[in-house]
PDB file of N, CA and C in Angstrom:
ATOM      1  N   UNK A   1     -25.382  18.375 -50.094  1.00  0.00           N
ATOM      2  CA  UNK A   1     -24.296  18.994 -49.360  1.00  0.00           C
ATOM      3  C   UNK A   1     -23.152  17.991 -49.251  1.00  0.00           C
ATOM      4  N   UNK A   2     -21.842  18.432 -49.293  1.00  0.00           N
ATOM      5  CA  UNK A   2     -20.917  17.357 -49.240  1.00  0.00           C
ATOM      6  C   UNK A   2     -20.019  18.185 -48.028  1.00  0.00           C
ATOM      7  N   UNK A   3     -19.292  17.862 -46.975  1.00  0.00           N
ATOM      8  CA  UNK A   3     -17.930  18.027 -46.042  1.00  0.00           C
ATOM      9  C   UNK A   3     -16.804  17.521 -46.905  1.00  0.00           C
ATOM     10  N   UNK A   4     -15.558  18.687 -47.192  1.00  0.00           N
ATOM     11  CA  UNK A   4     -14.438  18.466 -47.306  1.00  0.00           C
ATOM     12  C   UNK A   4     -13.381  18.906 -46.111  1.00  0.00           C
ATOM     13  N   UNK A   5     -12.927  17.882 -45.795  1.00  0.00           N
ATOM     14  CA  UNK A   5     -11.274  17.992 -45.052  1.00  0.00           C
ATOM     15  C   UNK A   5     -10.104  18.825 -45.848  1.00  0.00           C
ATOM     16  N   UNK A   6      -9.943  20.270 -46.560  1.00  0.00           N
ATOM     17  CA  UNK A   6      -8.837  20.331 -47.090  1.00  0.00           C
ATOM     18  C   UNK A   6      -7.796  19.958 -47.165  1.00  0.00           C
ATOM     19  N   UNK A   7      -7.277  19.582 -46.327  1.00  0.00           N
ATOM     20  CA  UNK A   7      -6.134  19.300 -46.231  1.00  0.00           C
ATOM     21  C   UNK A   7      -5.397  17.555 -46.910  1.00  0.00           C
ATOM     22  N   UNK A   8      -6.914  17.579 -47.340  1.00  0.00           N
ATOM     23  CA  UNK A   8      -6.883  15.798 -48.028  1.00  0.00           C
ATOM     24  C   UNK A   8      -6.658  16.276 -49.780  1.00  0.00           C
ATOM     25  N   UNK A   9      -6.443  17.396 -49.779  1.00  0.00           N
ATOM     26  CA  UNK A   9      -6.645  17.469 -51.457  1.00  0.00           C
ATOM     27  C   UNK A   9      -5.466  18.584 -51.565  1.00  0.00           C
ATOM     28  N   UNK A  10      -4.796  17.917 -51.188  1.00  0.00           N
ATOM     29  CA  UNK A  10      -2.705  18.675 -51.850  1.00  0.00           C
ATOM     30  C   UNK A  10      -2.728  18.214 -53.283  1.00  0.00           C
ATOM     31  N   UNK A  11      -2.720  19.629 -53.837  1.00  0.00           N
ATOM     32  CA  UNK A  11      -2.199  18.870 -55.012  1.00  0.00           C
ATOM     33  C   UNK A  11      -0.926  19.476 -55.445  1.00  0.00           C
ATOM     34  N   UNK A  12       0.362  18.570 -55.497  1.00  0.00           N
ATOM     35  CA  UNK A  12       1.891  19.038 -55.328  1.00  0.00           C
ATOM     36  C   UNK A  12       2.218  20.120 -56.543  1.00  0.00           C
ATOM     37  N   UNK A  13       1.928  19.646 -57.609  1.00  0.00           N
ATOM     38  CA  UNK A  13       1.700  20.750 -58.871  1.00  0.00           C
ATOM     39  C   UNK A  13       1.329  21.932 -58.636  1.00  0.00           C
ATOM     40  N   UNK A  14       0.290  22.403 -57.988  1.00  0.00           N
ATOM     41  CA  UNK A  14      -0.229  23.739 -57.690  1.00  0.00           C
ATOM     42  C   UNK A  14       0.979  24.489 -56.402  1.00  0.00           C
ATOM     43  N   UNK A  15       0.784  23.236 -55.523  1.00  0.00           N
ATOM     44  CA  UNK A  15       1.494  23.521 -53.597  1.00  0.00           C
ATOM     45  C   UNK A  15       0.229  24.640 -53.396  1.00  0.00           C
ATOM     46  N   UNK A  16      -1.117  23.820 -53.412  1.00  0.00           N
ATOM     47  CA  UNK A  16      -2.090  24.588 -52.852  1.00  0.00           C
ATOM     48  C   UNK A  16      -3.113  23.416 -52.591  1.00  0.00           C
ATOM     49  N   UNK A  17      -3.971  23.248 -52.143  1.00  0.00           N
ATOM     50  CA  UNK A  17      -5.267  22.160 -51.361  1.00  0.00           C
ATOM     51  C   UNK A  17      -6.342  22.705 -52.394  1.00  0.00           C
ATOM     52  N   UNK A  18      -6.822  22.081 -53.468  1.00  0.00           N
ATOM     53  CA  UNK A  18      -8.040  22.578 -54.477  1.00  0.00           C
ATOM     54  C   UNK A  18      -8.930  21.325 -54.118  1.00  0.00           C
ATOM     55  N   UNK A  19     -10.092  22.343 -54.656  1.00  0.00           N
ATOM     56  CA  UNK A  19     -11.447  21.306 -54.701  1.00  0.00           C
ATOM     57  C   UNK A  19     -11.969  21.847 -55.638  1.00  0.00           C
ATOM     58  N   UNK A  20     -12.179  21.159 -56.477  1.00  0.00           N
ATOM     59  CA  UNK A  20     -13.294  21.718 -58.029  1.00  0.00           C
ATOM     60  C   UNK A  20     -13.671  20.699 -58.327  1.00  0.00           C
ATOM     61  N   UNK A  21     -13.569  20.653 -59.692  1.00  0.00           N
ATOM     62  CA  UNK A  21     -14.835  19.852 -60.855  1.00  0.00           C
ATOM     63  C   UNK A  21     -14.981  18.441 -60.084  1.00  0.00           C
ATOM     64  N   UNK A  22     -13.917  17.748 -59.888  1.00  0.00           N
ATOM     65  CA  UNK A  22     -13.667  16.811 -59.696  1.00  0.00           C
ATOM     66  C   UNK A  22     -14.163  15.936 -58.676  1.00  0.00           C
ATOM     67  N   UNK A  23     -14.260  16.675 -57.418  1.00  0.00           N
ATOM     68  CA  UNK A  23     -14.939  16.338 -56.080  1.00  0.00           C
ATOM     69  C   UNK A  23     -16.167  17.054 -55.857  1.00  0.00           C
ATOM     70  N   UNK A  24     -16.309  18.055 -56.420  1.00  0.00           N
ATOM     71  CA  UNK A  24     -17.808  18.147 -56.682  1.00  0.00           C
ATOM     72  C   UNK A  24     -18.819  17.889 -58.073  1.00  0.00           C
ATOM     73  N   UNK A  25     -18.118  17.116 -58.787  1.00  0.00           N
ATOM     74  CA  UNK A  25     -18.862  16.600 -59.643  1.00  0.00           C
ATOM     75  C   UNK A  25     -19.594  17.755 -60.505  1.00  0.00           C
ATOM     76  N   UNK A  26     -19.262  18.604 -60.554  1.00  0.00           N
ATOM     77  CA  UNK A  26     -19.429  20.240 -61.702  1.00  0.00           C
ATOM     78  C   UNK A  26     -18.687  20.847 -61.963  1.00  0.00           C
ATOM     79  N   UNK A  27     -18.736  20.913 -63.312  1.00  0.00           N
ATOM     80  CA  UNK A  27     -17.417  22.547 -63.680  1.00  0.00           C
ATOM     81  C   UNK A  27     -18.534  23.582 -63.811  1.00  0.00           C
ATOM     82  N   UNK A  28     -18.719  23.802 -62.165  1.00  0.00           N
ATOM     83  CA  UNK A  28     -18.881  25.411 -62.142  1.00  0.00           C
ATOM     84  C   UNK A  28     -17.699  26.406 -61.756  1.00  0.00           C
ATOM     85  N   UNK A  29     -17.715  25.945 -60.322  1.00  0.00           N
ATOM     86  CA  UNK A  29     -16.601  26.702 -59.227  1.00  0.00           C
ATOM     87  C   UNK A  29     -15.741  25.958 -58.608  1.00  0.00           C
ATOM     88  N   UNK A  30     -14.785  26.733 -58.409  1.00  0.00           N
ATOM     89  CA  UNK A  30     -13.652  25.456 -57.534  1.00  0.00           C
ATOM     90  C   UNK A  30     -13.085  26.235 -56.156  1.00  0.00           C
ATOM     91  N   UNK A  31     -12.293  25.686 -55.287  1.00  0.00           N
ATOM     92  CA  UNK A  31     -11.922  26.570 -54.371  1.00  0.00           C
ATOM     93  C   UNK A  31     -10.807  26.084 -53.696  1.00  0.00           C
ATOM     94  N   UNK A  32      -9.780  27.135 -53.734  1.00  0.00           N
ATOM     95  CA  UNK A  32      -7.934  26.670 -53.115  1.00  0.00           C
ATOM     96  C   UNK A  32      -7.718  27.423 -51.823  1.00  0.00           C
ATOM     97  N   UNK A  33      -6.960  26.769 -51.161  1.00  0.00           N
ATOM     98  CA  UNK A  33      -6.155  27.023 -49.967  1.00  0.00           C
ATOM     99  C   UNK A  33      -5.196  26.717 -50.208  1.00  0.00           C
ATOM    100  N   UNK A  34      -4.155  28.304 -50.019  1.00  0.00           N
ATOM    101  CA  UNK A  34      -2.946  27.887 -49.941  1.00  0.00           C
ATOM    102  C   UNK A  34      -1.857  28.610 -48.803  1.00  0.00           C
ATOM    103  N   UNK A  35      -0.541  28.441 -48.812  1.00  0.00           N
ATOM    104  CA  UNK A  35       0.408  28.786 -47.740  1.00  0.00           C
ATOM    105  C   UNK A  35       1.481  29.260 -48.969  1.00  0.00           C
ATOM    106  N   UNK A  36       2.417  30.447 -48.599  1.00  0.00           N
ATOM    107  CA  UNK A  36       3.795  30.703 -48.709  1.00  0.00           C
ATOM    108  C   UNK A  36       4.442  31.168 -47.916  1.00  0.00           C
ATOM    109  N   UNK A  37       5.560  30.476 -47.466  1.00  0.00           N
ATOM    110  CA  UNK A  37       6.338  30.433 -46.012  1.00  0.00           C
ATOM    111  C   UNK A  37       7.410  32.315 -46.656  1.00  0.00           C
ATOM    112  N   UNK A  38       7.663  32.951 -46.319  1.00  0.00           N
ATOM    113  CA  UNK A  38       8.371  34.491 -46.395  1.00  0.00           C
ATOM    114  C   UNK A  38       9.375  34.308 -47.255  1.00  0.00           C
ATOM    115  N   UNK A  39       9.217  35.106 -48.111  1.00  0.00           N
ATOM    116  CA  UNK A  39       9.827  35.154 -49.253  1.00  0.00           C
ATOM    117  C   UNK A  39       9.593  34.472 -50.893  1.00  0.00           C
ATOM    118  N   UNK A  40       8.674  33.085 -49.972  1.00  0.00           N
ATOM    119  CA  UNK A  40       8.459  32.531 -51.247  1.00  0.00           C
ATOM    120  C   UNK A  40       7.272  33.016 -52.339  1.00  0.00           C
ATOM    121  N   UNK A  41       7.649  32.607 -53.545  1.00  0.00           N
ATOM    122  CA  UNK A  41       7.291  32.920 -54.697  1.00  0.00           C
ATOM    123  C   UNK A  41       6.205  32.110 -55.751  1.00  0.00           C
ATOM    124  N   UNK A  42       5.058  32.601 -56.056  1.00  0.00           N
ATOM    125  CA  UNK A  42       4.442  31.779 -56.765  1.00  0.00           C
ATOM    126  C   UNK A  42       3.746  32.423 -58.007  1.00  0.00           C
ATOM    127  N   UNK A  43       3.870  32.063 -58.903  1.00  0.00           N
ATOM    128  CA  UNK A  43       2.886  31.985 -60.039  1.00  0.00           C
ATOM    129  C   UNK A  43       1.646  31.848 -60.252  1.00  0.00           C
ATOM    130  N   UNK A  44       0.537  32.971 -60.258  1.00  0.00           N
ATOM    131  CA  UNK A  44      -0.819  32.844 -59.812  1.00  0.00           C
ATOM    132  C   UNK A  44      -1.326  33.494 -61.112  1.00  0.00           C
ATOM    133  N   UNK A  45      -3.155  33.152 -60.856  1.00  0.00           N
ATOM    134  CA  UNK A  45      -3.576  34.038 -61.937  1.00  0.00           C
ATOM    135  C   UNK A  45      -4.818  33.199 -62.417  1.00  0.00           C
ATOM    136  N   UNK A  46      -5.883  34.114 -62.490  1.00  0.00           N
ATOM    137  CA  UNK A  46      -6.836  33.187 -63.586  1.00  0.00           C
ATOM    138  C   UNK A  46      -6.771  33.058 -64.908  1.00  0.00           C
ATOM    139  N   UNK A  47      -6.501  31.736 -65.016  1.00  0.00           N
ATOM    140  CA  UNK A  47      -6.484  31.540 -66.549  1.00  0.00           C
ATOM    141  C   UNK A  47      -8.010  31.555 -67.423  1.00  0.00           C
ATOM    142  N   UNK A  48      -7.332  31.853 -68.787  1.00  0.00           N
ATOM    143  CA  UNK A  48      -8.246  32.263 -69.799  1.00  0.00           C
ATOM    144  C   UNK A  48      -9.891  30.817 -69.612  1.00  0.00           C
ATOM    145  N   UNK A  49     -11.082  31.950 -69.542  1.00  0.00           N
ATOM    146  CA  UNK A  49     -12.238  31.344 -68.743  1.00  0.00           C
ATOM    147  C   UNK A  49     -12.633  30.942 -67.488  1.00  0.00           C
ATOM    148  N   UNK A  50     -11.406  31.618 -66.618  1.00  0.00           N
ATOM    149  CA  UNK A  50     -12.096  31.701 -65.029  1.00  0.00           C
ATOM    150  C   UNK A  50     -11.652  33.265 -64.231  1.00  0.00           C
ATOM    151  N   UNK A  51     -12.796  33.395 -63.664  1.00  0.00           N
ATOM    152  CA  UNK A  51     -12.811  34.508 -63.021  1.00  0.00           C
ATOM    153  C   UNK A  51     -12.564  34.019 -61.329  1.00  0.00           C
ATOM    154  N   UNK A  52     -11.748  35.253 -60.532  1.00  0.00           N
ATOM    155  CA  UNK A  52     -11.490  34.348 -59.159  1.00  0.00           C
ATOM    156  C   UNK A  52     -10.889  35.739 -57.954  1.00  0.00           C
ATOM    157  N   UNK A  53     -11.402  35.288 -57.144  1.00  0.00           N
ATOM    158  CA  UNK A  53     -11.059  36.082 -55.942  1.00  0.00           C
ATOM    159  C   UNK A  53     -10.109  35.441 -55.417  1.00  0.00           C
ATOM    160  N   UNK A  54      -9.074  36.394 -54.795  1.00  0.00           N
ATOM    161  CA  UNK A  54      -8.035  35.824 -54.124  1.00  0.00           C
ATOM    162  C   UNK A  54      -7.959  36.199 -52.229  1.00  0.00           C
ATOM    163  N   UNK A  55      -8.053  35.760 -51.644  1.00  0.00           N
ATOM    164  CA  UNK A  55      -8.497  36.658 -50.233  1.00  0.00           C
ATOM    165  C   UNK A  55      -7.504  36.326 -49.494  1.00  0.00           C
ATOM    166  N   UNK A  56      -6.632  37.705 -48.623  1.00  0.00           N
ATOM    167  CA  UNK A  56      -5.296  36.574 -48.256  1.00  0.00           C
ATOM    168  C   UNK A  56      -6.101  36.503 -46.742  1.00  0.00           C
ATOM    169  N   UNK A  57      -6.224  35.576 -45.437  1.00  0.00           N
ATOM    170  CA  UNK A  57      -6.322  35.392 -44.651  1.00  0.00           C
ATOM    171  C   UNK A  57      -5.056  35.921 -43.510  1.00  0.00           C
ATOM    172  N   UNK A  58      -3.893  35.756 -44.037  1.00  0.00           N
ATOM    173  CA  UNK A  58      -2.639  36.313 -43.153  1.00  0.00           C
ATOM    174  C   UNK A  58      -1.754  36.525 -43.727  1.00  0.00           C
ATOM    175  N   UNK A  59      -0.714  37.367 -43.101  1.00  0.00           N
ATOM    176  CA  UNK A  59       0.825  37.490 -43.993  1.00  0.00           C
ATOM    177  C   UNK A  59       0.246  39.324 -44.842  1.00  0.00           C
ATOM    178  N   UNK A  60       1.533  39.493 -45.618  1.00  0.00           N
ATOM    179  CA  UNK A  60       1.151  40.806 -46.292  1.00  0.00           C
ATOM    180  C   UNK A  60       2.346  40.104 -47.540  1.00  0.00           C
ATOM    181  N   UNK A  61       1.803  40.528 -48.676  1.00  0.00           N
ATOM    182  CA  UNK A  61       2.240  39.874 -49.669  1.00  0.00           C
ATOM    183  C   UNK A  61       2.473  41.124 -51.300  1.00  0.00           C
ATOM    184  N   UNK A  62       3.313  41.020 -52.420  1.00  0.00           N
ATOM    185  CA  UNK A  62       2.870  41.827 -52.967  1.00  0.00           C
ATOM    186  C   UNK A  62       2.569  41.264 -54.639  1.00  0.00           C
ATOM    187  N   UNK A  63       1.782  41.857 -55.063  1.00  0.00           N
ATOM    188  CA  UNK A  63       1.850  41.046 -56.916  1.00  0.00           C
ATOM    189  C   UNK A  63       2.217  41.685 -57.493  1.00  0.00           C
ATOM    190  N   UNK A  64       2.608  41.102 -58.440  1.00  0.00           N
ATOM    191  CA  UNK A  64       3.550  41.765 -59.446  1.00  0.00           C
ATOM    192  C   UNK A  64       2.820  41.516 -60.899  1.00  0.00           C
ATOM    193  N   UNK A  65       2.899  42.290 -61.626  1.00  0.00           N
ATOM    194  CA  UNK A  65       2.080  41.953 -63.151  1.00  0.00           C
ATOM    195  C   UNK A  65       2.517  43.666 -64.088  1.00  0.00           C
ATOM    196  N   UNK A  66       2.781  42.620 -64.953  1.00  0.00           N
ATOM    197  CA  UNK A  66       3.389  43.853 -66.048  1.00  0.00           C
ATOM    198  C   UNK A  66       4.047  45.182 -65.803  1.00  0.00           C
ATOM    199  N   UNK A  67       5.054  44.545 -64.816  1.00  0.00           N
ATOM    200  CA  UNK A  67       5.440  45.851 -64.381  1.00  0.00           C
ATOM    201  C   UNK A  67       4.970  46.811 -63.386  1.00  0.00           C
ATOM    202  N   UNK A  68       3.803  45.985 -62.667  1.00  0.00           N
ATOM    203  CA  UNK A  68       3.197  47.264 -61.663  1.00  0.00           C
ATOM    204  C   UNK A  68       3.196  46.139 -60.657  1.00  0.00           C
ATOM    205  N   UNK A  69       3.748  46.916 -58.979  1.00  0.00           N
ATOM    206  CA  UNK A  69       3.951  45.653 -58.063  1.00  0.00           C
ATOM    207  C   UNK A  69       2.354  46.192 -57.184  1.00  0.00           C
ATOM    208  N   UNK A  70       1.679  45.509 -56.212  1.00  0.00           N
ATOM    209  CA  UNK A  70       0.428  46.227 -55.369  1.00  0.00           C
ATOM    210  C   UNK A  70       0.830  45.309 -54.346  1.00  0.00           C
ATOM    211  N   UNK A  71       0.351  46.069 -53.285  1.00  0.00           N
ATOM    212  CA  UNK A  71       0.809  45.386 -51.747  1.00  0.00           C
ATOM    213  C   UNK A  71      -0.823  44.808 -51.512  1.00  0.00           C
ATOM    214  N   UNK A  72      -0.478  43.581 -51.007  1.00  0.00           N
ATOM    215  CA  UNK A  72      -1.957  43.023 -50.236  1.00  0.00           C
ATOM    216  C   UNK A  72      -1.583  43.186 -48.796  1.00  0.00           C
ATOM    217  N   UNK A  73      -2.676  43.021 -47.918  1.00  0.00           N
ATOM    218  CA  UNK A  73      -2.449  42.579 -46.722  1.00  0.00           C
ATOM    219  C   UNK A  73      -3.280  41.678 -46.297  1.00  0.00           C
ATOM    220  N   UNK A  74      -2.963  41.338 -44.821  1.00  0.00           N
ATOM    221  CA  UNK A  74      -3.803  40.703 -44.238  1.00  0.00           C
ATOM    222  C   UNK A  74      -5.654  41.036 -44.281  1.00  0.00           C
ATOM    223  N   UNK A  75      -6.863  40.621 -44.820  1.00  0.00           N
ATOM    224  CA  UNK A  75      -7.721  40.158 -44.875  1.00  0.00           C
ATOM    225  C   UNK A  75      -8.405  41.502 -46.118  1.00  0.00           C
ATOM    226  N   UNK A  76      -7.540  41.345 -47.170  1.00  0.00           N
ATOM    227  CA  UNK A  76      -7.412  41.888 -48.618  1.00  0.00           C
ATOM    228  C   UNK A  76      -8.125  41.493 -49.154  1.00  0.00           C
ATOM    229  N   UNK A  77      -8.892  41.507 -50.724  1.00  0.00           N
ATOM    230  CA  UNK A  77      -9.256  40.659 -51.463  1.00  0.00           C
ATOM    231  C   UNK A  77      -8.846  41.179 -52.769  1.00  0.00           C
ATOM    232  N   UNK A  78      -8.550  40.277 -53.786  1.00  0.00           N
ATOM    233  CA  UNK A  78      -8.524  41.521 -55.043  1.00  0.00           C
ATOM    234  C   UNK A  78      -9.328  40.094 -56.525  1.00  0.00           C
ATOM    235  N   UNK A  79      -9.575  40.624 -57.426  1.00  0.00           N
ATOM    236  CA  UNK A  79     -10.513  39.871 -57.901  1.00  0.00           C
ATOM    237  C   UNK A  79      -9.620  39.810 -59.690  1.00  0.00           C
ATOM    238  N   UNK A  80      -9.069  39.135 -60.176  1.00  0.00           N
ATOM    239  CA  UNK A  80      -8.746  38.496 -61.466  1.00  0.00           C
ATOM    240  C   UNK A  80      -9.489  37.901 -61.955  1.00  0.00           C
ATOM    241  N   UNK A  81      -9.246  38.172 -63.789  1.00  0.00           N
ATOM    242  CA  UNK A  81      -9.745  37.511 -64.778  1.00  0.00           C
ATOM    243  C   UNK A  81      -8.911  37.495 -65.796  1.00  0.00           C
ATOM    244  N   UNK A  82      -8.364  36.349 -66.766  1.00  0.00           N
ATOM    245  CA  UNK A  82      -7.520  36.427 -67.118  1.00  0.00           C
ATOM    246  C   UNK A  82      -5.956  37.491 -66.933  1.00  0.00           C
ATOM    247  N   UNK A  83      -5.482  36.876 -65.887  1.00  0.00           N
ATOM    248  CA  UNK A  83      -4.460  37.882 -65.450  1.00  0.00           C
ATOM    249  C   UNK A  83      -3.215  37.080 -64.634  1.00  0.00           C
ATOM    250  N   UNK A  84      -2.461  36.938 -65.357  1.00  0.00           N
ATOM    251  CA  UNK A  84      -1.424  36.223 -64.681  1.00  0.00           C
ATOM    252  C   UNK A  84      -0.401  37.172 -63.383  1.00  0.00           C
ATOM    253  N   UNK A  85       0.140  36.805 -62.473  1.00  0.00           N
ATOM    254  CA  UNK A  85       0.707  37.815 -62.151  1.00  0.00           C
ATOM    255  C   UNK A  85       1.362  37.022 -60.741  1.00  0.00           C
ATOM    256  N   UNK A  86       2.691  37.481 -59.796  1.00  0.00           N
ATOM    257  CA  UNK A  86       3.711  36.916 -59.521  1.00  0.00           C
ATOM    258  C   UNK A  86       2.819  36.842 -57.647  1.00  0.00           C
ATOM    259  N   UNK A  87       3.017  36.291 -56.802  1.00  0.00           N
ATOM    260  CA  UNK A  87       2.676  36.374 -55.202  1.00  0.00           C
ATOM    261  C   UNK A  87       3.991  36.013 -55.006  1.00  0.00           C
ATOM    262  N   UNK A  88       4.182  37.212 -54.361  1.00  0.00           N
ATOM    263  CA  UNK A  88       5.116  37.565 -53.292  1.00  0.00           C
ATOM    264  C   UNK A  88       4.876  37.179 -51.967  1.00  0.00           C
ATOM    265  N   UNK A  89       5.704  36.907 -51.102  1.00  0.00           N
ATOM    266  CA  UNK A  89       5.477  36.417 -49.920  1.00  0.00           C
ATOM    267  C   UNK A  89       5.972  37.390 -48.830  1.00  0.00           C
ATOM    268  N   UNK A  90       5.667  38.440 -48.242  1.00  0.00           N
ATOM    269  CA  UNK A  90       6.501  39.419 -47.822  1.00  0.00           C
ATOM    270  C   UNK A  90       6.543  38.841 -45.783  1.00  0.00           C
ATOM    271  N   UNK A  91       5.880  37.555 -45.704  1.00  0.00           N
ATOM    272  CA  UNK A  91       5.640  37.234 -43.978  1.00  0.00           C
ATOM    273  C   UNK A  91       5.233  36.293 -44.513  1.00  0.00           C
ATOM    274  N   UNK A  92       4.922  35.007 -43.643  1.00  0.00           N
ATOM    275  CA  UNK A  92       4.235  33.740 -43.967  1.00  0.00           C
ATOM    276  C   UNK A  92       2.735  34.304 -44.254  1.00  0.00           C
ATOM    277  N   UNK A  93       2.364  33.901 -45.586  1.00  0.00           N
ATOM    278  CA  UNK A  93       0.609  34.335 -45.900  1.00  0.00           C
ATOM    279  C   UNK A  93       0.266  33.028 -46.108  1.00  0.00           C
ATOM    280  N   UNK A  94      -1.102  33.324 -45.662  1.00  0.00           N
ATOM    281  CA  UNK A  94      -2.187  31.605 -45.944  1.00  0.00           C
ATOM    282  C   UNK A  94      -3.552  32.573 -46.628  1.00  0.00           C
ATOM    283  N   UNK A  95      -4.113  32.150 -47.395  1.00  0.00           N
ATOM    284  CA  UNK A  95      -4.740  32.308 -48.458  1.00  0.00           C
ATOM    285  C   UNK A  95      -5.797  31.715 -48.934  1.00  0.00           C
ATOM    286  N   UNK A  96      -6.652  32.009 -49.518  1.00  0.00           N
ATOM    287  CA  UNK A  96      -7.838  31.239 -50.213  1.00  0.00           C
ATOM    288  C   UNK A  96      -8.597  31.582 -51.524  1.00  0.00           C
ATOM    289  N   UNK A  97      -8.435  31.486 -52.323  1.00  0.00           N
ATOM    290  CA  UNK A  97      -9.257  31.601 -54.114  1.00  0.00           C
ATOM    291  C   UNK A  97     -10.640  30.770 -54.010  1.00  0.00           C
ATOM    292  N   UNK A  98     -11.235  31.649 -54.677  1.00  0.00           N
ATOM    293  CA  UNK A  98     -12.457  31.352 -55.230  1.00  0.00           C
ATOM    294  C   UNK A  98     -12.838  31.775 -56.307  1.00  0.00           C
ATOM    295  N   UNK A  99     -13.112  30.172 -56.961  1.00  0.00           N
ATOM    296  CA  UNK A  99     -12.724  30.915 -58.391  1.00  0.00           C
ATOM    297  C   UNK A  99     -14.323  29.997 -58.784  1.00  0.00           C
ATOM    298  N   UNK A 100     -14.498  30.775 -60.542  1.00  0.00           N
ATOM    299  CA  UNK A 100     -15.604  30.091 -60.883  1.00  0.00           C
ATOM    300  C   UNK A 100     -14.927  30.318 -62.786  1.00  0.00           C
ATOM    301  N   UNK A 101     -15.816  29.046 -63.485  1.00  0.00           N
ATOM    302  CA  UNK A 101     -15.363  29.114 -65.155  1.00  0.00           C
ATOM    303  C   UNK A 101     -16.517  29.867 -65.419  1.00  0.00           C
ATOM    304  N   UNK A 102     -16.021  30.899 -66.569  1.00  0.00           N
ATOM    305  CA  UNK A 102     -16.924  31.842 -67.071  1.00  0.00           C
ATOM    306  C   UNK A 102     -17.402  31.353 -68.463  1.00  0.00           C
ATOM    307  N   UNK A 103     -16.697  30.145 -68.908  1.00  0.00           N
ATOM    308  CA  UNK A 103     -16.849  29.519 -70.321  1.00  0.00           C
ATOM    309  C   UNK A 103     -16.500  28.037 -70.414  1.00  0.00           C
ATOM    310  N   UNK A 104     -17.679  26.907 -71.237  1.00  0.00           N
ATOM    311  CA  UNK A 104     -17.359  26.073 -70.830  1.00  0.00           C
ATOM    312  C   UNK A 104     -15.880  25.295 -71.334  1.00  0.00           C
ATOM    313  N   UNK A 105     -15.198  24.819 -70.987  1.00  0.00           N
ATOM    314  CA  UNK A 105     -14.123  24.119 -71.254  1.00  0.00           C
ATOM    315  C   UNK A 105     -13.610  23.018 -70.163  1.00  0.00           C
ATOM    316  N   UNK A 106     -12.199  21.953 -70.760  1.00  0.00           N
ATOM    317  CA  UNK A 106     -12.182  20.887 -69.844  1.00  0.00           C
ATOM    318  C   UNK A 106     -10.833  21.358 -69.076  1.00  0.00           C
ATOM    319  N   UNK A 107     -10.313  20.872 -68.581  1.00  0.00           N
ATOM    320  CA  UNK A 107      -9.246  20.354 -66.957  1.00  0.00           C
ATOM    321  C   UNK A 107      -8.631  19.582 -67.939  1.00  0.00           C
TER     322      UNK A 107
END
């Protein structure tokens, strides 16, 4: 068993708190916390070989992907696999992914 402090693992590139391969010493699963203050905009999505839940904890938010927008809300979940697609920030949302690699590859 290991205790993580999230808030020790910002990583500025993402602007989300991850823990994967790295601190747990496996590329199985990894897991993010993140924040977008209203309005803001991010670039999300599991990339090709990970599958991932996105669960928003607060805020109501909407995604956007190929043309089709879907409203989340507060304590939502929606589940991607290879699927890129836009987070909207429609109120301050805080957030959490859980994601796992479905194929092996590196970081």
């Amino acid at each position: 068993m290991k205790i993580f402090t999230i808030r020790d693992f910002y990583q500025k590139e993402y602007q989300e708190y991850i823990i994967g391969s790295r601190e747990i010493e496996r590329h199985s699963v990894y897991f993010v916390y993140g924040e977008v203050p209203v309005n803001g905009i991010r670039e999300m999505g599991a990339p090709e070989g990970h599958e991932e839940i996105l669960f928003l904890l607060s805020g109501e938010a909407v995604l956007g992907s190929g043309g089709v927008k879907t409203q989340l809300v507060k304590e939502q979940a929606v589940f991607m696999a290879n699927e890129p697609f836009t987070f909207t920030a429609l109120t301050e949302c805080r957030y959490v992914v859980a994601g796992a690699h479905t194929m092996t590859h590196h970081h």
